[in-house]
N, C-alpha and C. Protein backbone atom coordinates (compact mmCIF):
# COMPACT_ATOMS: atom_id res chain seq x y z
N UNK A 1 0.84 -1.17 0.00
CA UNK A 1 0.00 0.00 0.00
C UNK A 1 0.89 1.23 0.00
N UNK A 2 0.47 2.20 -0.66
CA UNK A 2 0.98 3.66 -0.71
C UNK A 2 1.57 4.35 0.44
N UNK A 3 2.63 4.77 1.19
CA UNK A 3 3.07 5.02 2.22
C UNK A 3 2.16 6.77 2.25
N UNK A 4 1.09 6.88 3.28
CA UNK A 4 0.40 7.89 3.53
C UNK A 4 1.48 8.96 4.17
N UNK A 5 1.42 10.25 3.94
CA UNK A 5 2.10 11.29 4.72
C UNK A 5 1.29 11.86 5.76
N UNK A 6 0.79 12.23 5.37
CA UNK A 6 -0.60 12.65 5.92
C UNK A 6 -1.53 11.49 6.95
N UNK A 7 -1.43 12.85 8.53
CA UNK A 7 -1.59 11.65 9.47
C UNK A 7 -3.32 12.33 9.75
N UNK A 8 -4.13 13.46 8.96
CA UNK A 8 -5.64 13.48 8.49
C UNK A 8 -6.65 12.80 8.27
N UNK A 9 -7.16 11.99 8.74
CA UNK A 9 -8.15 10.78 8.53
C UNK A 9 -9.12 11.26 6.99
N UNK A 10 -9.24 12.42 7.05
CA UNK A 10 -9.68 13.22 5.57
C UNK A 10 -8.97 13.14 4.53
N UNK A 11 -7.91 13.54 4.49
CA UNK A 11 -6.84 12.94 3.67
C UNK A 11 -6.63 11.44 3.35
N UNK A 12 -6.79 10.68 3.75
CA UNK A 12 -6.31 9.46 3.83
C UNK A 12 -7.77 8.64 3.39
N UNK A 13 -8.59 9.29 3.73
CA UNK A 13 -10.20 8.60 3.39
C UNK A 13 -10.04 8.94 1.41
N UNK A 14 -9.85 10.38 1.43
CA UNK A 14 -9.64 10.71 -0.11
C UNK A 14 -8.83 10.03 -0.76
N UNK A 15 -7.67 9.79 0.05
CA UNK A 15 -6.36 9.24 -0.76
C UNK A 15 -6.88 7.52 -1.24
N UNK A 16 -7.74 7.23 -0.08
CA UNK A 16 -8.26 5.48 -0.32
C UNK A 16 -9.05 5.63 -1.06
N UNK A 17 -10.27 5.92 -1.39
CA UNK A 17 -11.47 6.52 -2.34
C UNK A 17 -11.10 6.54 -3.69
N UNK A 18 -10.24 8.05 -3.70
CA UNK A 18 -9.34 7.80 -5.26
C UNK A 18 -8.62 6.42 -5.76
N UNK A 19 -7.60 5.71 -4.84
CA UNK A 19 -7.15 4.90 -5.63
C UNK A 19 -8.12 3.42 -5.75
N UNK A 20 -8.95 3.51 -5.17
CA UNK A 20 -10.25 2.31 -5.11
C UNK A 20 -11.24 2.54 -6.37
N UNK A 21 -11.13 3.73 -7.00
CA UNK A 21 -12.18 4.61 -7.36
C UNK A 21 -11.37 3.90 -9.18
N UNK A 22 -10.05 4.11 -9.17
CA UNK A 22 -9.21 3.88 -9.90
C UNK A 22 -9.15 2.13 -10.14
N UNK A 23 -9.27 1.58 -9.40
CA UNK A 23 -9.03 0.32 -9.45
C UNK A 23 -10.83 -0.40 -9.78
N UNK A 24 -11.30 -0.07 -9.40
CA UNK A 24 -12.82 -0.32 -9.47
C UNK A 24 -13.00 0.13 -11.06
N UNK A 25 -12.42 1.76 -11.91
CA UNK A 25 -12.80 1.75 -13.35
C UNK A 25 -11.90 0.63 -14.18
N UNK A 26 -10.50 0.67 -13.65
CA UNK A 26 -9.78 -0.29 -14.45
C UNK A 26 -10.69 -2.09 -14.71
N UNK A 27 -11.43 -2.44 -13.54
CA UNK A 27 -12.08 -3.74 -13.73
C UNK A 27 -13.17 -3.69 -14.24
N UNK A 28 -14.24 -2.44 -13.77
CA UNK A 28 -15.57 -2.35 -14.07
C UNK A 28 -15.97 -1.32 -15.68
N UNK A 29 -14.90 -0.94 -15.72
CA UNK A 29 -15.11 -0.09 -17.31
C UNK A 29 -14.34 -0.36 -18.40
N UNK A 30 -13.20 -0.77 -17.96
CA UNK A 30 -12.13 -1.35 -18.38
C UNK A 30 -11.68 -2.65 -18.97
N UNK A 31 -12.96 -3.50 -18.32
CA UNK A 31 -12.74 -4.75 -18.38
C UNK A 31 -11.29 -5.27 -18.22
N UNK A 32 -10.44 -5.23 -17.23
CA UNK A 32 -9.24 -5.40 -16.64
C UNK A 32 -8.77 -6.19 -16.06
N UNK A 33 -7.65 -6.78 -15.43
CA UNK A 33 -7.46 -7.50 -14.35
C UNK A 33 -6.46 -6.63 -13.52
N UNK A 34 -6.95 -6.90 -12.01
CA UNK A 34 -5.92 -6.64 -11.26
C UNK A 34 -4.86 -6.86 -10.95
N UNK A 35 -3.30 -6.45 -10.54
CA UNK A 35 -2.31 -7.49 -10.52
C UNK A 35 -2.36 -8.04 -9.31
N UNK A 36 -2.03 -9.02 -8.99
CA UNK A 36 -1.58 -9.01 -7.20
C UNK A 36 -1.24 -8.16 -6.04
N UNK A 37 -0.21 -7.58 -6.56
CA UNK A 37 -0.05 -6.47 -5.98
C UNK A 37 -1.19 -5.73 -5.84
N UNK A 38 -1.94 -5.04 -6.85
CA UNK A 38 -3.16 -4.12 -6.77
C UNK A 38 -4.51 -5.08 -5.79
N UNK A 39 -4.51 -6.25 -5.89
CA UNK A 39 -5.62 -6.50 -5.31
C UNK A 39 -5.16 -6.88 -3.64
N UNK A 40 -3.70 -7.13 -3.46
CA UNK A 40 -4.00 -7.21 -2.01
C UNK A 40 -3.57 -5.39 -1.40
N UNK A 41 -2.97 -4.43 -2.03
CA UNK A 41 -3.55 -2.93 -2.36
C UNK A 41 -5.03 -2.48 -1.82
N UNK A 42 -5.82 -3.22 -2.86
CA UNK A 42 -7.21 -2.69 -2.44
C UNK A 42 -7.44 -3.37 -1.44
N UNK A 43 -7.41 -4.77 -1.41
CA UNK A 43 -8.18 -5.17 0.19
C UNK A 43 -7.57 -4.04 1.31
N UNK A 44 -6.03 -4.27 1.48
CA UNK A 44 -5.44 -3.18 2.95
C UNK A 44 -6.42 -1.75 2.54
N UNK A 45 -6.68 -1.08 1.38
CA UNK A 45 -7.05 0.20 1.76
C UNK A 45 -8.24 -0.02 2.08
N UNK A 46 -9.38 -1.19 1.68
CA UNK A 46 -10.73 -1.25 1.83
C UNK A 46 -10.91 -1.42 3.58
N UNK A 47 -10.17 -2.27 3.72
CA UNK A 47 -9.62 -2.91 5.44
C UNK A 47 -9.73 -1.41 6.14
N UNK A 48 -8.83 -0.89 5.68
CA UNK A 48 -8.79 0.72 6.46
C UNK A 48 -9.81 1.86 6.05
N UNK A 49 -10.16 1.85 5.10
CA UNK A 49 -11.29 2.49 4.94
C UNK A 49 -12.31 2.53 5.86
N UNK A 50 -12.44 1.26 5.91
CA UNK A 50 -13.88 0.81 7.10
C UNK A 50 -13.59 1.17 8.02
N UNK A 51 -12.54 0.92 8.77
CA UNK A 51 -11.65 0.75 9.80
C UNK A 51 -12.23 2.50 10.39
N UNK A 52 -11.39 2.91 9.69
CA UNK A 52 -11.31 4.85 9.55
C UNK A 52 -13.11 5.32 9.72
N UNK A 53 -13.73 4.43 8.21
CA UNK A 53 -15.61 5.08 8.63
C UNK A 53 -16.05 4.51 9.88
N UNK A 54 -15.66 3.47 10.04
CA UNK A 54 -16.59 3.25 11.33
C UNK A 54 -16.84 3.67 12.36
N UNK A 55 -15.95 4.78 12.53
CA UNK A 55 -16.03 5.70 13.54
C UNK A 55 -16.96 6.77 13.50
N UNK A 56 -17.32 7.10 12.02
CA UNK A 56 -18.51 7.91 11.53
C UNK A 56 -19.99 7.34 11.42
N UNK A 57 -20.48 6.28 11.60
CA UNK A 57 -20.60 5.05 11.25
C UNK A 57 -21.15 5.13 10.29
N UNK A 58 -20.27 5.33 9.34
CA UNK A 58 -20.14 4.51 7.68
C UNK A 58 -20.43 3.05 7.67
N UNK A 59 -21.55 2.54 6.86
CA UNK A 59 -21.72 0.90 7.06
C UNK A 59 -20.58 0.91 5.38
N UNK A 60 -20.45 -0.56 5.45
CA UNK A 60 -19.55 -0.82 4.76
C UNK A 60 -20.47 -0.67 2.53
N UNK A 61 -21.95 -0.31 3.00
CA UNK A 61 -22.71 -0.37 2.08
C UNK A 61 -22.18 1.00 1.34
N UNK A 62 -22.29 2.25 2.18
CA UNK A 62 -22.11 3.68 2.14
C UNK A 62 -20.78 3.51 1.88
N UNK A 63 -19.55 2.99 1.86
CA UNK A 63 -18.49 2.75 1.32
C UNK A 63 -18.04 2.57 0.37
N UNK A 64 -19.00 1.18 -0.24
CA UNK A 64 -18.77 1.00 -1.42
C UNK A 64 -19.23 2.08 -2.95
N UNK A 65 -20.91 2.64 -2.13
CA UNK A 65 -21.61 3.60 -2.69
C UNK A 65 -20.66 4.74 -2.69
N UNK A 66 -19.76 5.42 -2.33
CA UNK A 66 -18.79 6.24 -2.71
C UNK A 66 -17.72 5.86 -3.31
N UNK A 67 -17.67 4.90 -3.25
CA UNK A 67 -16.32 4.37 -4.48
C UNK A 67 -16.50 4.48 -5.47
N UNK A 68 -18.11 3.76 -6.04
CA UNK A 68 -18.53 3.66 -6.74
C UNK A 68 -19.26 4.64 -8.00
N UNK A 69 -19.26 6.03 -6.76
CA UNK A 69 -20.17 7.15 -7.00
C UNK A 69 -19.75 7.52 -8.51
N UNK A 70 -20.94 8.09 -9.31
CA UNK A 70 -21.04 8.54 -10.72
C UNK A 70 -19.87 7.67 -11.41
N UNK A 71 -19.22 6.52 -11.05
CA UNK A 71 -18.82 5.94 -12.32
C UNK A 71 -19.83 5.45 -13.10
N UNK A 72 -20.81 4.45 -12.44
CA UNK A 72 -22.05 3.81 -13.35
C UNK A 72 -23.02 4.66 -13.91
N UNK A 73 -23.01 5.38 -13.93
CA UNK A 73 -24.47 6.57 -14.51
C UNK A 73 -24.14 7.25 -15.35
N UNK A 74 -24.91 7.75 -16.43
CA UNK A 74 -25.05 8.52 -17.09
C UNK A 74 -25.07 10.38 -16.63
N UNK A 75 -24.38 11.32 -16.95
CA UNK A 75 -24.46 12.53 -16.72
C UNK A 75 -25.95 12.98 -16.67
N UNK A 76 -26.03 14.32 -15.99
CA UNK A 76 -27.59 14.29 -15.75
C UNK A 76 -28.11 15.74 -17.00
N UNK A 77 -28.86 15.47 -17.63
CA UNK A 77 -29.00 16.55 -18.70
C UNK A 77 -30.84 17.69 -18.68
N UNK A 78 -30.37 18.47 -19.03
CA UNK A 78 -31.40 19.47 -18.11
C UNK A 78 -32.87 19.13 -19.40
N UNK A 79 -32.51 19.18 -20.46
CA UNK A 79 -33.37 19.09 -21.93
C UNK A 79 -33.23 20.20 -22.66
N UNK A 80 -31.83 21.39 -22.05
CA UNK A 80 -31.84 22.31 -23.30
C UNK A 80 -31.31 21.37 -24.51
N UNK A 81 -31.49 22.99 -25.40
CA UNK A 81 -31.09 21.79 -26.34
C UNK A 81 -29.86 21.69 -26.82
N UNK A 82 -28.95 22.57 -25.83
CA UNK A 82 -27.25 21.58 -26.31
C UNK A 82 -27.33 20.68 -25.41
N UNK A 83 -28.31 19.64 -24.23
CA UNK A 83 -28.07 18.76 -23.44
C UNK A 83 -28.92 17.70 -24.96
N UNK A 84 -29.82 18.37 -25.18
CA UNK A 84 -30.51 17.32 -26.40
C UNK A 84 -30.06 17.26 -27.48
N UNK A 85 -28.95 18.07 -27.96
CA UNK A 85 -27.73 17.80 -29.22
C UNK A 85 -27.04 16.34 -28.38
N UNK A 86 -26.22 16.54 -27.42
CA UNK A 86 -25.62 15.86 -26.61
C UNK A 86 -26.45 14.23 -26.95
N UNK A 87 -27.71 14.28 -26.62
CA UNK A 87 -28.55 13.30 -26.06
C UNK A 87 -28.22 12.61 -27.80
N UNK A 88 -28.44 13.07 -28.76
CA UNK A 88 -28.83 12.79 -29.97
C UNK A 88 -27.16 12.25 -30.91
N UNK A 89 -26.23 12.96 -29.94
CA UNK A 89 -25.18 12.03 -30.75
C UNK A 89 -24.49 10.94 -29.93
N UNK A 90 -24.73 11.20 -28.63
CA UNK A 90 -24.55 9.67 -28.01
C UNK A 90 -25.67 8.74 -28.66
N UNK A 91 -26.49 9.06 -28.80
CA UNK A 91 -27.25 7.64 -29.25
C UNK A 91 -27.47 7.54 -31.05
N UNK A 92 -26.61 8.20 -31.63
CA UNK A 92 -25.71 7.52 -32.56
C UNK A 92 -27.10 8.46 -33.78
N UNK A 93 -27.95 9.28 -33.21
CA UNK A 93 -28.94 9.78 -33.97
C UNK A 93 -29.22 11.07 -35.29
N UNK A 94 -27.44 11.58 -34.60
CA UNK A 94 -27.43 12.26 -35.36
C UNK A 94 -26.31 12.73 -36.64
């Protein structure tokens, strides 16, 4: 795991987030594999992650739901119509 400088529980929540956040697009968007290294990586930061929320009490659900946050979704578009230009060449319409 990444040697933290920063002895900030804020810092260190961000610093785990990002590189989970990173490792989660490389498999889930990416279609990727992890190396060894990276996956026993993520377990220690996931390990401490919790470790660190549970004091907030972060369930381990709300954890993953921020790792996860706006990679799976679509951007949110209002219906002007440069969001409905937008809308019309992602779906290949125009």
């Amino acid at each position: 795991m990444a040697n933290l400088i920063s002895n900030d529980p804020r810092e260190i929540v961000a610093e785990h987030l990002e590189t989970l956040r990173a490792y989660a697009t490389k498999v889930l968007v990416n279609d990727e594999q992890l190396t060894e290294e990276e996956l026993a990586d993520k377990a220690d930061r996931f390990e401490e992650l919790q470790t660190l929320c549970a004091s907030f009490d972060v369930t381990e659900k709300e954890i993953v739901t921020l790792v996860l946050k706006q990679m799976m979704r679509e951007p949110k578009r209002c219906g002007c119509p440069t969001c409905l230009a937008r809308k019309g060449f992602s779906d290949g319409k125009a």
